[in-house]
N, C-alpha and C. Protein backbone atom coordinates (compact mmCIF):
# COMPACT_ATOMS: atom_id res chain seq x y z
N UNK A 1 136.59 23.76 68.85
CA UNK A 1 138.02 23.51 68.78
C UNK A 1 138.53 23.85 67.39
N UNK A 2 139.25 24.85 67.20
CA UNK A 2 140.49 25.22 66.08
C UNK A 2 141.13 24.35 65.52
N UNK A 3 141.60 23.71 64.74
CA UNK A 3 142.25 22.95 64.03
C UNK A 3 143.03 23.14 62.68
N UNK A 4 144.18 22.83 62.47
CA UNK A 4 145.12 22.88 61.25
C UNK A 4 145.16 21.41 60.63
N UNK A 5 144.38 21.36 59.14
CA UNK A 5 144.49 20.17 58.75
C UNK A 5 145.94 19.60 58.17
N UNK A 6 146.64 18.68 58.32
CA UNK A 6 147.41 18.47 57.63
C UNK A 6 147.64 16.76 57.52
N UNK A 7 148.40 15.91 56.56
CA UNK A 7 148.43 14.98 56.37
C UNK A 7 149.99 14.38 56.61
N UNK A 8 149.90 13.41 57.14
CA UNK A 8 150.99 12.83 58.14
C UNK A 8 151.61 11.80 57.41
N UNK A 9 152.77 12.11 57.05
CA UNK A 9 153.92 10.79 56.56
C UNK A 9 154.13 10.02 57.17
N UNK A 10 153.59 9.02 57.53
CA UNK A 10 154.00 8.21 58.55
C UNK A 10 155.32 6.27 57.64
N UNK A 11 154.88 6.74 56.44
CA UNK A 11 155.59 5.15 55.65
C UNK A 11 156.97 5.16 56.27
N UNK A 12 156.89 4.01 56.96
CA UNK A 12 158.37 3.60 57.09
C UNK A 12 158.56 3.96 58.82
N UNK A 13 157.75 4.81 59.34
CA UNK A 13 157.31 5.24 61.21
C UNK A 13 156.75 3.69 62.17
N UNK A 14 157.75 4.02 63.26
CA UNK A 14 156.81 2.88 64.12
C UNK A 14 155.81 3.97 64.69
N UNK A 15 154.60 3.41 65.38
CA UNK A 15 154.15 4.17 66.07
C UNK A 15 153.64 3.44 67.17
N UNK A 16 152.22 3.87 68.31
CA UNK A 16 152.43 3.27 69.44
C UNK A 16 150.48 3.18 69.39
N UNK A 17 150.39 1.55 69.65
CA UNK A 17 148.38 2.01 70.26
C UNK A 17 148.52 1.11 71.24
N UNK A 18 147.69 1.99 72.66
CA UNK A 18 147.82 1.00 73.53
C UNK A 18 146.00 0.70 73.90
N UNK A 19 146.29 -0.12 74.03
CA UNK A 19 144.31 -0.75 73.85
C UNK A 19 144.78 -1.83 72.66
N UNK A 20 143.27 -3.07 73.10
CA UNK A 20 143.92 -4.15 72.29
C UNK A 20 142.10 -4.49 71.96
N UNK A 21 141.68 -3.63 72.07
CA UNK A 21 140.07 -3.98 71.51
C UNK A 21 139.96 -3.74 70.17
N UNK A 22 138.40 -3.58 69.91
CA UNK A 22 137.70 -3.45 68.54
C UNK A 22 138.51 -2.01 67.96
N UNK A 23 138.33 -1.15 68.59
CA UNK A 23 138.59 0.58 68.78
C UNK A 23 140.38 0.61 67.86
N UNK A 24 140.83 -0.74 68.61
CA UNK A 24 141.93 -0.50 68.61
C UNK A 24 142.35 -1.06 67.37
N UNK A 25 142.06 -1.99 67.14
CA UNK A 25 141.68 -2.97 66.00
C UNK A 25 141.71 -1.90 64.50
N UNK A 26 140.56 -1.32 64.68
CA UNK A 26 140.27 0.17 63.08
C UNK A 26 141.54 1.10 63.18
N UNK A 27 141.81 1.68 64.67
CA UNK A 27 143.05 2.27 64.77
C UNK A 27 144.34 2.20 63.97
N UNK A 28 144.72 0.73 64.19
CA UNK A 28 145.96 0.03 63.73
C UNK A 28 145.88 -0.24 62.03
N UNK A 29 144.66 -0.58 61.72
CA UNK A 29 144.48 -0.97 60.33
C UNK A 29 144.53 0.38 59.73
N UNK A 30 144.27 1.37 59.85
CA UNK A 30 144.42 2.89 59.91
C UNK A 30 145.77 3.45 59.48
N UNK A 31 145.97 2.60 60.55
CA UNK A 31 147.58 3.35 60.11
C UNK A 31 148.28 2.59 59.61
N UNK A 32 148.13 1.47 59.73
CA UNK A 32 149.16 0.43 58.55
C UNK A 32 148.63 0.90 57.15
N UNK A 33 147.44 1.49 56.61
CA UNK A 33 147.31 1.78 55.61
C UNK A 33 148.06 3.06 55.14
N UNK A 34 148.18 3.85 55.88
CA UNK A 34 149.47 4.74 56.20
C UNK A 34 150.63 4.54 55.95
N UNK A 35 151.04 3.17 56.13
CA UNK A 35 152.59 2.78 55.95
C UNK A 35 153.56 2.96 57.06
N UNK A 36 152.65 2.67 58.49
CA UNK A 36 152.66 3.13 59.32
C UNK A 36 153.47 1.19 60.00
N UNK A 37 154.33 1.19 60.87
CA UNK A 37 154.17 -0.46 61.61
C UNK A 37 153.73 0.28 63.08
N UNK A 38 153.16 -0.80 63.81
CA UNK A 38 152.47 -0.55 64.73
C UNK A 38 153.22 -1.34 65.97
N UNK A 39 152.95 -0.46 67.06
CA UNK A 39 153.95 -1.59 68.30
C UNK A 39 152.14 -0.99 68.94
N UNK A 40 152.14 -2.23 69.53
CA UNK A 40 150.80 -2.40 70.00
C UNK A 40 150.54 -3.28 71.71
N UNK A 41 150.26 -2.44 72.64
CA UNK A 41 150.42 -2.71 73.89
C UNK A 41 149.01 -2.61 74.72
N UNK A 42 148.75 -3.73 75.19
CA UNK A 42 147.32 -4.14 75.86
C UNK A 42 147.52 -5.28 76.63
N UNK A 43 146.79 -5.41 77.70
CA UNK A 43 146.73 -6.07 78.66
C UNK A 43 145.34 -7.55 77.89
N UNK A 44 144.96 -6.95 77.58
CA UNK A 44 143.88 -8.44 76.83
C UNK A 44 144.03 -7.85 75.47
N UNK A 45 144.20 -8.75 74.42
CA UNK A 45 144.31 -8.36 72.96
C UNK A 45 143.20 -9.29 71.87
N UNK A 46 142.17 -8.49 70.92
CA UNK A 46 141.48 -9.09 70.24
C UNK A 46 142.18 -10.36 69.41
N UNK A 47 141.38 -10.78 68.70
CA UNK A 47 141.73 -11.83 68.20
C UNK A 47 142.08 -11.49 66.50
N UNK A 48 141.51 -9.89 66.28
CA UNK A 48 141.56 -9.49 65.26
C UNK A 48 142.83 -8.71 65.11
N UNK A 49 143.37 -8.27 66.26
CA UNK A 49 145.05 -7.66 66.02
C UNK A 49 145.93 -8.84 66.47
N UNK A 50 145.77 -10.13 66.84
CA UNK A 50 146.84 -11.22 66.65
C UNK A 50 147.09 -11.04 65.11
N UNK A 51 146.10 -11.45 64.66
CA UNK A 51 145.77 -11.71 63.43
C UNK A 51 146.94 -10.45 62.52
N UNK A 52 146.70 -9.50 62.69
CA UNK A 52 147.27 -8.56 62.46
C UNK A 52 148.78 -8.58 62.59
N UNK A 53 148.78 -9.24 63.79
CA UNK A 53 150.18 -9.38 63.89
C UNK A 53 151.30 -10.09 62.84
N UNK A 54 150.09 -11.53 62.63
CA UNK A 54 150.75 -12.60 61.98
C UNK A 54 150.74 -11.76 60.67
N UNK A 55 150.29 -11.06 59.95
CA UNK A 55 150.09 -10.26 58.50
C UNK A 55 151.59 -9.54 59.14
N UNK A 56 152.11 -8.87 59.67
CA UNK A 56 153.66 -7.88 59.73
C UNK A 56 153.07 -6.78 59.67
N UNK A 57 151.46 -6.63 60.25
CA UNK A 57 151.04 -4.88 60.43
C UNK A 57 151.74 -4.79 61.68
N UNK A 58 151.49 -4.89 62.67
CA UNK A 58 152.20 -5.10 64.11
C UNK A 58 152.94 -5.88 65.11
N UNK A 59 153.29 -5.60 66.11
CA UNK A 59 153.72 -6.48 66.74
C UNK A 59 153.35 -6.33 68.66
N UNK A 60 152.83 -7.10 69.13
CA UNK A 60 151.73 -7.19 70.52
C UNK A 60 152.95 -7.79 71.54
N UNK A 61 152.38 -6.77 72.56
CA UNK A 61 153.16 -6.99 73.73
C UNK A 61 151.95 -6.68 74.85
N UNK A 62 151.45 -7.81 75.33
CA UNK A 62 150.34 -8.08 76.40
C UNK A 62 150.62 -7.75 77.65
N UNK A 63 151.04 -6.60 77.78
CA UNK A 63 151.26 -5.96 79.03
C UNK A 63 150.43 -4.86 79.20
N UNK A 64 150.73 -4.11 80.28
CA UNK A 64 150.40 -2.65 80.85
C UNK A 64 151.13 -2.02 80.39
N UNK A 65 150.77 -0.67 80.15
CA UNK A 65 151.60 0.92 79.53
C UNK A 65 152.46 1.21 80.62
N UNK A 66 153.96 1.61 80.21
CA UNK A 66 154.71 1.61 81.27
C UNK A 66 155.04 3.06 80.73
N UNK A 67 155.76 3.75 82.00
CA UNK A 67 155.61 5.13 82.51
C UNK A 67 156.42 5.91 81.31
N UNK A 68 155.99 6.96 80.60
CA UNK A 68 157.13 7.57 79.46
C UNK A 68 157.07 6.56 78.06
N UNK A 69 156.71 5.68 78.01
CA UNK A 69 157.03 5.07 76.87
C UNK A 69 156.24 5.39 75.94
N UNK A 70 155.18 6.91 75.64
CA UNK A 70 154.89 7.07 74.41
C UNK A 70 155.64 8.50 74.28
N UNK A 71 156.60 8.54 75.00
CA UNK A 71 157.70 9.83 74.78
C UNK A 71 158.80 8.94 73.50
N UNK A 72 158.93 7.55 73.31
CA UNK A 72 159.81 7.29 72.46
C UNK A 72 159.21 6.91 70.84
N UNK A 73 158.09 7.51 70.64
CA UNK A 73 157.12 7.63 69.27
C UNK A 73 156.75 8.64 68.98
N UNK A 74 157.09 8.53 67.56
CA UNK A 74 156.48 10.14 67.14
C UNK A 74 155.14 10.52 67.24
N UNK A 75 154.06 9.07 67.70
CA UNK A 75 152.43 9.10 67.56
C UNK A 75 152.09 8.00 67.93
N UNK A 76 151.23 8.31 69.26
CA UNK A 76 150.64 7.35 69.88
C UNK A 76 149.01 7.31 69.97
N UNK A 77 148.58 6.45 70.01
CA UNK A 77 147.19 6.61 69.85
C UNK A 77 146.81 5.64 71.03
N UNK A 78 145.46 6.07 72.15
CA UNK A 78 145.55 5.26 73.42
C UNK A 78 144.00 4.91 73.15
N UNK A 79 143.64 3.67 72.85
CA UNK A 79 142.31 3.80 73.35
C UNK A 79 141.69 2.21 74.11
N UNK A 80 142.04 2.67 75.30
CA UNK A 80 141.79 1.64 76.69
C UNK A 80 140.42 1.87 77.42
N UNK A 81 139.86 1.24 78.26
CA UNK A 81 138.33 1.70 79.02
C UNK A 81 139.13 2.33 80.34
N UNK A 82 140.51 2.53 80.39
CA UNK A 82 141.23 3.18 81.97
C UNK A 82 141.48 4.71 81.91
N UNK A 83 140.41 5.24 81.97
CA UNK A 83 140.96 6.60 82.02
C UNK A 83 142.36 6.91 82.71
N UNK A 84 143.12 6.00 83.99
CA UNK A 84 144.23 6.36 84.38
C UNK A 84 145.23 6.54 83.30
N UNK A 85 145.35 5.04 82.29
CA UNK A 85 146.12 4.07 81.55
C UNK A 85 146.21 6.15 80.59
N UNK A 86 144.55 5.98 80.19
CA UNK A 86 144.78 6.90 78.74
C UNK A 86 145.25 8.44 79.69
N UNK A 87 145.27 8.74 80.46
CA UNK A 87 146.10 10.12 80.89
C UNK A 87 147.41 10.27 81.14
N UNK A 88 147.99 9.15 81.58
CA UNK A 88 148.93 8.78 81.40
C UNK A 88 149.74 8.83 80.40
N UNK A 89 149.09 8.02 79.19
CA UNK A 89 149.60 8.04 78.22
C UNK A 89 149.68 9.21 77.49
N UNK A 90 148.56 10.37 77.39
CA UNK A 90 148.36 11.58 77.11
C UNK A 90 149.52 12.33 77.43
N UNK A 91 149.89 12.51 78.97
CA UNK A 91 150.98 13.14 79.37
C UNK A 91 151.98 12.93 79.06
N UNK A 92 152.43 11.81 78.79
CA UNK A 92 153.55 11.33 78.53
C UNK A 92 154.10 12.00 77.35
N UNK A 93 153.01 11.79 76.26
CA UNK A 93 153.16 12.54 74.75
C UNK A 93 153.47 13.59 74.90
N UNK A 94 152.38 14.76 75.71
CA UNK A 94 152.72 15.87 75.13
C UNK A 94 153.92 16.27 75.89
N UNK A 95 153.81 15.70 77.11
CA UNK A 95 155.54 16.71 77.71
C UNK A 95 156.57 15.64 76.66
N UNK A 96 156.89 15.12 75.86
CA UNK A 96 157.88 14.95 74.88
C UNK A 96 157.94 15.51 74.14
N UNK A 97 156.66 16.57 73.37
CA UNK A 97 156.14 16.91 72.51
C UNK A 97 155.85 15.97 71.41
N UNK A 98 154.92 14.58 71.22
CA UNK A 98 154.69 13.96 70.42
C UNK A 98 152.98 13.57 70.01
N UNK A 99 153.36 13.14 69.12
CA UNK A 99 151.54 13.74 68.91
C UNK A 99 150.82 12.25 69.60
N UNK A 100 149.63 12.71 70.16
CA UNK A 100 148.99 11.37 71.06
C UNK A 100 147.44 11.90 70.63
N UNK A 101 147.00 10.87 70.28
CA UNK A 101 145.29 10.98 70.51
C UNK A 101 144.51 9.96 70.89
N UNK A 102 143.62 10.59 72.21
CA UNK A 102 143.19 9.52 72.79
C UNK A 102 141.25 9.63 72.37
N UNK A 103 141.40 7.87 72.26
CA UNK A 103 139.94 7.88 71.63
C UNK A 103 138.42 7.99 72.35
N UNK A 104 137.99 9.65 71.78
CA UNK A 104 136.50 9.67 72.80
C UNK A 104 136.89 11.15 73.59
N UNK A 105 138.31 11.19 73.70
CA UNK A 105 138.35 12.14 74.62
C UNK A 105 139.31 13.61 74.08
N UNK A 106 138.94 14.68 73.36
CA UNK A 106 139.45 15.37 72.61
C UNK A 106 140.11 16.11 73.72
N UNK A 107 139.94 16.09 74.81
CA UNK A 107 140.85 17.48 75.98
C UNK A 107 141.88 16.69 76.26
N UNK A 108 142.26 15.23 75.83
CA UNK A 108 143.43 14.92 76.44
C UNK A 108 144.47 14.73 74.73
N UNK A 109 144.02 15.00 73.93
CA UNK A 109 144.81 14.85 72.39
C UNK A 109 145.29 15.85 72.04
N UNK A 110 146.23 16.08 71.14
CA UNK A 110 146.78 17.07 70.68
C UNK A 110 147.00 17.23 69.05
N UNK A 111 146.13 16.00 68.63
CA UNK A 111 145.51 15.98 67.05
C UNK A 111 144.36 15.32 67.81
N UNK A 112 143.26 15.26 65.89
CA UNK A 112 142.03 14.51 65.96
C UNK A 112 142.47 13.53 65.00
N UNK A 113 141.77 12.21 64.81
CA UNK A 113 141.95 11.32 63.46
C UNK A 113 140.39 11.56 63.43
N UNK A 114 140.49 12.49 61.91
CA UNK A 114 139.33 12.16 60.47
C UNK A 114 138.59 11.10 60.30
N UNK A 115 137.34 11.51 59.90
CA UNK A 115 137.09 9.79 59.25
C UNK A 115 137.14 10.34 57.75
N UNK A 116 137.62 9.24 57.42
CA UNK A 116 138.53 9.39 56.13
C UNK A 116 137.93 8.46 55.13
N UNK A 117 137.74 8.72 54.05
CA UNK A 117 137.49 8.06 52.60
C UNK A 117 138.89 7.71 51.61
N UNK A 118 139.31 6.75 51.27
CA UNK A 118 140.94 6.29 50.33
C UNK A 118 139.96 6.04 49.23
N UNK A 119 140.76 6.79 48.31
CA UNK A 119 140.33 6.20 46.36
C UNK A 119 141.78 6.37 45.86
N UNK A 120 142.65 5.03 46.25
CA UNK A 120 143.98 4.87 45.53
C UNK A 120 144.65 6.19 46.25
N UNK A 121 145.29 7.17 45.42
CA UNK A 121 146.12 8.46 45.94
C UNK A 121 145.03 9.07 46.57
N UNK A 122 144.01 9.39 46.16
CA UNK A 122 143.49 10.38 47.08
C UNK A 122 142.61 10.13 48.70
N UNK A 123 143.18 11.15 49.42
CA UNK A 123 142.43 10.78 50.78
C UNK A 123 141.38 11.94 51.15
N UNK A 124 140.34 11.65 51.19
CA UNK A 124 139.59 13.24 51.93
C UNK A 124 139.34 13.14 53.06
N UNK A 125 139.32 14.14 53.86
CA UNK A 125 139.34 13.69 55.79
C UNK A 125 138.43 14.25 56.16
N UNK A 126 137.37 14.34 56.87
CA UNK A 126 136.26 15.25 57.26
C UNK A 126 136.43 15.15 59.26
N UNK A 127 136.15 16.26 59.51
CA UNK A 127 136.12 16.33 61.00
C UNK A 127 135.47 17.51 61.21
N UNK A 128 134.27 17.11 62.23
CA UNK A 128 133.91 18.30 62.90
C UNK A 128 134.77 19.23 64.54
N UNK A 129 135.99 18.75 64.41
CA UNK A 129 136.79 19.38 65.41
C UNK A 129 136.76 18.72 66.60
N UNK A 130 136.08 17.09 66.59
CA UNK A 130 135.66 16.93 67.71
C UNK A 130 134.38 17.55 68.36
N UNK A 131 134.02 17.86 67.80
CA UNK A 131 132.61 18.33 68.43
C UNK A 131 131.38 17.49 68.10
N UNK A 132 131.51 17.14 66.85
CA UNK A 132 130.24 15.51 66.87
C UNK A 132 130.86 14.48 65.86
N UNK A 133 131.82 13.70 66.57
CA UNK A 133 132.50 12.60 65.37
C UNK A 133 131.62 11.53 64.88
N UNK A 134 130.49 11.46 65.72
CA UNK A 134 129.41 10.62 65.25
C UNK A 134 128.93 11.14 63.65
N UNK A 135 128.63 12.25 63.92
CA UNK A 135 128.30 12.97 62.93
C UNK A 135 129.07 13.28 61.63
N UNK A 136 130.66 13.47 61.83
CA UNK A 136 131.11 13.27 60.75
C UNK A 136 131.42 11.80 59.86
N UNK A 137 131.26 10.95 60.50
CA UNK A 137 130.53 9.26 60.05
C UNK A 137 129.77 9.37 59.05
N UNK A 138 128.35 10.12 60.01
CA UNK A 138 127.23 10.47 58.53
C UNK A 138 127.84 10.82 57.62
N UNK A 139 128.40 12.08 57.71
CA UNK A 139 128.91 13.15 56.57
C UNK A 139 129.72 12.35 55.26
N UNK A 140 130.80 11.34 56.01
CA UNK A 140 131.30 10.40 55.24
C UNK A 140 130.77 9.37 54.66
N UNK A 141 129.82 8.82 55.02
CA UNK A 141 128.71 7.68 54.14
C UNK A 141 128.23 9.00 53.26
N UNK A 142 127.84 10.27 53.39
CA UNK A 142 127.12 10.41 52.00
C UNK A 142 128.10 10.69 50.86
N UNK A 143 129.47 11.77 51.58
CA UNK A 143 130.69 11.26 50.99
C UNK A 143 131.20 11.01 49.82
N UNK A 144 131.57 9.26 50.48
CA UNK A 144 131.54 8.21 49.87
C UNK A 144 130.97 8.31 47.88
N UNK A 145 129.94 8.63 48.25
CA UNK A 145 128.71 8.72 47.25
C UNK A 145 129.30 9.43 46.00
N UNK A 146 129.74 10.67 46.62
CA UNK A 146 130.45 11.42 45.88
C UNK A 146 131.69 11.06 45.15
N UNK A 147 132.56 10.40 45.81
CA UNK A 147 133.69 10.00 45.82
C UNK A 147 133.64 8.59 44.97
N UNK A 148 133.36 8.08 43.65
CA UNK A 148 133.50 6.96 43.52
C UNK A 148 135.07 6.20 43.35
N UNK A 149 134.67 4.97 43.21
CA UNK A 149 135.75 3.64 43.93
C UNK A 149 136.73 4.33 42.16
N UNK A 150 136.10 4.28 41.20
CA UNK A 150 136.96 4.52 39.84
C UNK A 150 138.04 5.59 40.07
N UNK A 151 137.64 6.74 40.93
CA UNK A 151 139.12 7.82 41.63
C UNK A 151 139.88 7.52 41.56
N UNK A 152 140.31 6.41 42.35
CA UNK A 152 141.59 6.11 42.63
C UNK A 152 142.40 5.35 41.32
N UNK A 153 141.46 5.16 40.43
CA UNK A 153 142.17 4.22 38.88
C UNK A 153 142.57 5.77 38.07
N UNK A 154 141.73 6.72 38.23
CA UNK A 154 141.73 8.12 37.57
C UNK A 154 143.20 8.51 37.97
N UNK A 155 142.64 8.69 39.12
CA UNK A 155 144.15 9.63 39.68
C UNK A 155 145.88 8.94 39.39
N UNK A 156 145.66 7.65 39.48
CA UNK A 156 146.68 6.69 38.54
C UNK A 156 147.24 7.12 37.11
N UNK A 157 146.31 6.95 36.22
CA UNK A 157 146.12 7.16 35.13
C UNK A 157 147.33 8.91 34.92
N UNK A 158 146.21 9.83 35.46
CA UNK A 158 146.43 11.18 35.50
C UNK A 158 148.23 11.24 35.73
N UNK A 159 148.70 10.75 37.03
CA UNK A 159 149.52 10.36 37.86
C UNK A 159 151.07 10.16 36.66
N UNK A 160 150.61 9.20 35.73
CA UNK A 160 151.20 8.70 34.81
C UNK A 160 151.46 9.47 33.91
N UNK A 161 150.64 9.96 33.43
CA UNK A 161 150.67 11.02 32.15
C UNK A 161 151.29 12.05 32.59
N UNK A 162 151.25 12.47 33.94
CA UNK A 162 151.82 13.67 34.13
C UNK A 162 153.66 13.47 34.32
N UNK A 163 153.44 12.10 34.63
CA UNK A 163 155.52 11.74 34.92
C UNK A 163 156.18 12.16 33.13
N UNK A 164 155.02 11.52 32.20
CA UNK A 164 155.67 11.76 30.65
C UNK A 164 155.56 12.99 30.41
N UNK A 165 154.74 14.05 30.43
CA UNK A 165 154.45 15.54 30.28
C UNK A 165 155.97 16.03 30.95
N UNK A 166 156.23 15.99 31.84
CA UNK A 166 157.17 16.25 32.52
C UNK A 166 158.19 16.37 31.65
N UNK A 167 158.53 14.60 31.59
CA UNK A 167 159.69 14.56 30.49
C UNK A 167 159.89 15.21 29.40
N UNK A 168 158.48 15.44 28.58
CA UNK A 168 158.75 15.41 26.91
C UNK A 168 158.09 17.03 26.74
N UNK A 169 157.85 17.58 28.03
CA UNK A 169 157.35 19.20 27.67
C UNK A 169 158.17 19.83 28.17
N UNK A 170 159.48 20.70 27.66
CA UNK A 170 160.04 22.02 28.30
C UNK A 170 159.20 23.02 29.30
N UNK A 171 158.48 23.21 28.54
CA UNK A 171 157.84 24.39 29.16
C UNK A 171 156.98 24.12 30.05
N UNK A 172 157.14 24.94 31.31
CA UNK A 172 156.16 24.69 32.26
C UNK A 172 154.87 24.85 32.18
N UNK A 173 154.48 25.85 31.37
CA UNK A 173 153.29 26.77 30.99
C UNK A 173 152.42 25.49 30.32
N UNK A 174 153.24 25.32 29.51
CA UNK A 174 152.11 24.28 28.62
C UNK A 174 152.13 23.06 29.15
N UNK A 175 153.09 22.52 30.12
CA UNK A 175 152.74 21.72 30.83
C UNK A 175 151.17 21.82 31.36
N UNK A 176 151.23 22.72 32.33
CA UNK A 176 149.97 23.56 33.16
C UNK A 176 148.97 23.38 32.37
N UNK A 177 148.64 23.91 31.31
CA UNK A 177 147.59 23.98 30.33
C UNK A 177 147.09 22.47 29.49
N UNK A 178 148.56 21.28 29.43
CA UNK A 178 148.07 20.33 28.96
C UNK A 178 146.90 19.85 30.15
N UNK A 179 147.74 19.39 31.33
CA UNK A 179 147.11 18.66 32.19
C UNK A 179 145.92 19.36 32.54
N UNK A 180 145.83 21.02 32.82
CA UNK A 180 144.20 21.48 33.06
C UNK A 180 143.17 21.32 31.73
N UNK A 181 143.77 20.73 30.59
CA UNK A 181 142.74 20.76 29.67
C UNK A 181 142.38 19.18 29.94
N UNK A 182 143.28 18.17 30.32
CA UNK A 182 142.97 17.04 30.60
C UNK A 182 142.34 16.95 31.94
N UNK A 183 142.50 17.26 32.90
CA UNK A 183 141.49 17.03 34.22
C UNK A 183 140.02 17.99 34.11
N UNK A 184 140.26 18.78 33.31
CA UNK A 184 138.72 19.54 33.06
C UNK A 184 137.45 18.85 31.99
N UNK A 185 138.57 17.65 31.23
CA UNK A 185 137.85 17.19 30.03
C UNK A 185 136.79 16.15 30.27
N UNK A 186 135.68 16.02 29.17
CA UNK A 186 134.97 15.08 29.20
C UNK A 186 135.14 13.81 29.58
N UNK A 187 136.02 13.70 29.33
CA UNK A 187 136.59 12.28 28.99
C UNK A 187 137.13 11.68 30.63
N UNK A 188 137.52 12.45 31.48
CA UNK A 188 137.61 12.27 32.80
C UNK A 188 136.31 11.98 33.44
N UNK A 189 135.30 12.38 33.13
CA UNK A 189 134.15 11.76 33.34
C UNK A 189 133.39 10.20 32.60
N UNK A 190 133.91 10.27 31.80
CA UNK A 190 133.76 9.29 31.05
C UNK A 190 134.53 7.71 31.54
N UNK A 191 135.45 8.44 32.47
CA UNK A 191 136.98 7.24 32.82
C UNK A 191 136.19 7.10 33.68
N UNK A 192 135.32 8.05 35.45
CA UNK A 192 134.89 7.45 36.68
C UNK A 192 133.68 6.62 36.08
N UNK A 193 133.01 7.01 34.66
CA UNK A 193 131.65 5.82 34.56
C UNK A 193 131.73 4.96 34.14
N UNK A 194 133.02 4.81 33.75
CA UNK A 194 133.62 3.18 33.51
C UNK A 194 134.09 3.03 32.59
N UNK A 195 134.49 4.11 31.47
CA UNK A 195 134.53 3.86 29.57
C UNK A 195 135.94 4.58 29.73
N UNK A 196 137.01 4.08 29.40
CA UNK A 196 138.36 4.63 29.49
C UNK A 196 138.68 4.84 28.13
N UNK A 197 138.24 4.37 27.28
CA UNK A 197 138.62 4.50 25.69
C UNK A 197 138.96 6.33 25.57
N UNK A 198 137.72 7.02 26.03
CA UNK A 198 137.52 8.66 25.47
C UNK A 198 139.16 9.14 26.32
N UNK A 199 139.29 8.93 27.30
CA UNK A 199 140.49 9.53 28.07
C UNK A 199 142.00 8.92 27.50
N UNK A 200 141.90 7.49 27.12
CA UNK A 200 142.77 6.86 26.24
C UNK A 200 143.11 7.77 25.27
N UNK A 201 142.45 7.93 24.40
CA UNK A 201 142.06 8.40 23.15
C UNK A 201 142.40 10.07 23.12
N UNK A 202 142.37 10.65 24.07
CA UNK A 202 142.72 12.26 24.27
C UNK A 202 144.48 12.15 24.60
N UNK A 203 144.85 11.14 25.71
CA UNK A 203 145.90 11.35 26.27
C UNK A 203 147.24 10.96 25.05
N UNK A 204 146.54 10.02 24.17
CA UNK A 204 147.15 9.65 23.41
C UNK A 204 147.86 10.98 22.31
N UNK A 205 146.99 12.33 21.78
CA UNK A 205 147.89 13.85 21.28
C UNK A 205 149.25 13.51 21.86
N UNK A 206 149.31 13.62 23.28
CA UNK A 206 151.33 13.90 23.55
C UNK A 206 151.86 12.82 24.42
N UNK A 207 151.20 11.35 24.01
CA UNK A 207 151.69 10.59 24.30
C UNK A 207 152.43 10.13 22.28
């Protein structure tokens, strides 16, 4: 399967999961990390998306999927044990044209969800197209490895310096050249192993 990666704005989007299990449970937390609110529809609901509820990630309506109603979301995500429930819901999406993905079953979706690694701003998504998502799991635990938890304090940092560069450099050029001499530098290595002084200490020239 072909695929176009791209990353989805969802802050401030309702969207739609119908399934109220475990499945559904990672789903929703997924996308509330997204900035995503969730309308969430299942006939039995865990105890871990009440929960959810009471936090203002979602809001649960313990019913059955009724006919068309993931035509009024920009993104629905179905993952029920009813193959009727999830084709249903499939169809519904795409003759609206809205994006639906149902979990387990890539011939009825019209995206995949990544398994995904967050370090603050940055997200990396890995997918084998649906062809072994088990497998891209692995791929993401070793990942991980790569990716340490300090990223996301880096990319902050970086994030910052670049709003003042902005301000206090005319020129674009040397804009370009400050920040590639700063993300290429030692001292960015020095910030993920835990010692922020050296990157302090550099950023400080045109601060």
């Amino acid at each position: 399967m072909r695929t176009y990666p791209v990353f989805l704005l969802l802050e401030g989007s309702t969207v739609l999961t119908v399934g109220g299990g475990q499945v559904a449970a990672r789903k929703i937390e997924s996308l509330a990390q997204a900035g995503a609110y969730v309308k969430v529809v299942a006939k039995e609901v865990d105890a871990e998306i009440m929960e959810f509820e009471k936090q203002g990630i979602c809001s649960v309506e313990t019913r059955g999927y009724r006919h068309g109603e993931a035509a009024s979301y920009p993104l629905t995500i179905a993952a029920t044990d009813d193959m009727e429930t999830n084709r249903a819901v499939a169809a519904d999406a795409v003759a609206a044209n809205r994006l639906v993905n149902v979990v387990d079953q890539p011939d009825l979706c019209n995206f995949i969800v990544p398994s995904i690694i967050r370090r603050g701003a940055l997200t990396v998504a890995i997918s084998t197209g649906g062809a072994a998502p088990s497998f891209s799991k692995r791929l993401r635990e070793r990942a991980e490895k790569i990716f340490p938890e300090s990223l996301g304090g880096l990319i902050e940092v970086l994030a910052e310096f670049r709003a003042h560069i902005i301000k206090t450099v005319p020129d674009i050029g040397e804009r370009k050249r400050i920040m590639t001499e700063v993300a290429n530098s030692p001292e960015t290595d020095a910030f993920l192993e835990g010692d922020d002084k050296p990157l302090k200490e550099l950023l400080s020239k045109w601060t």
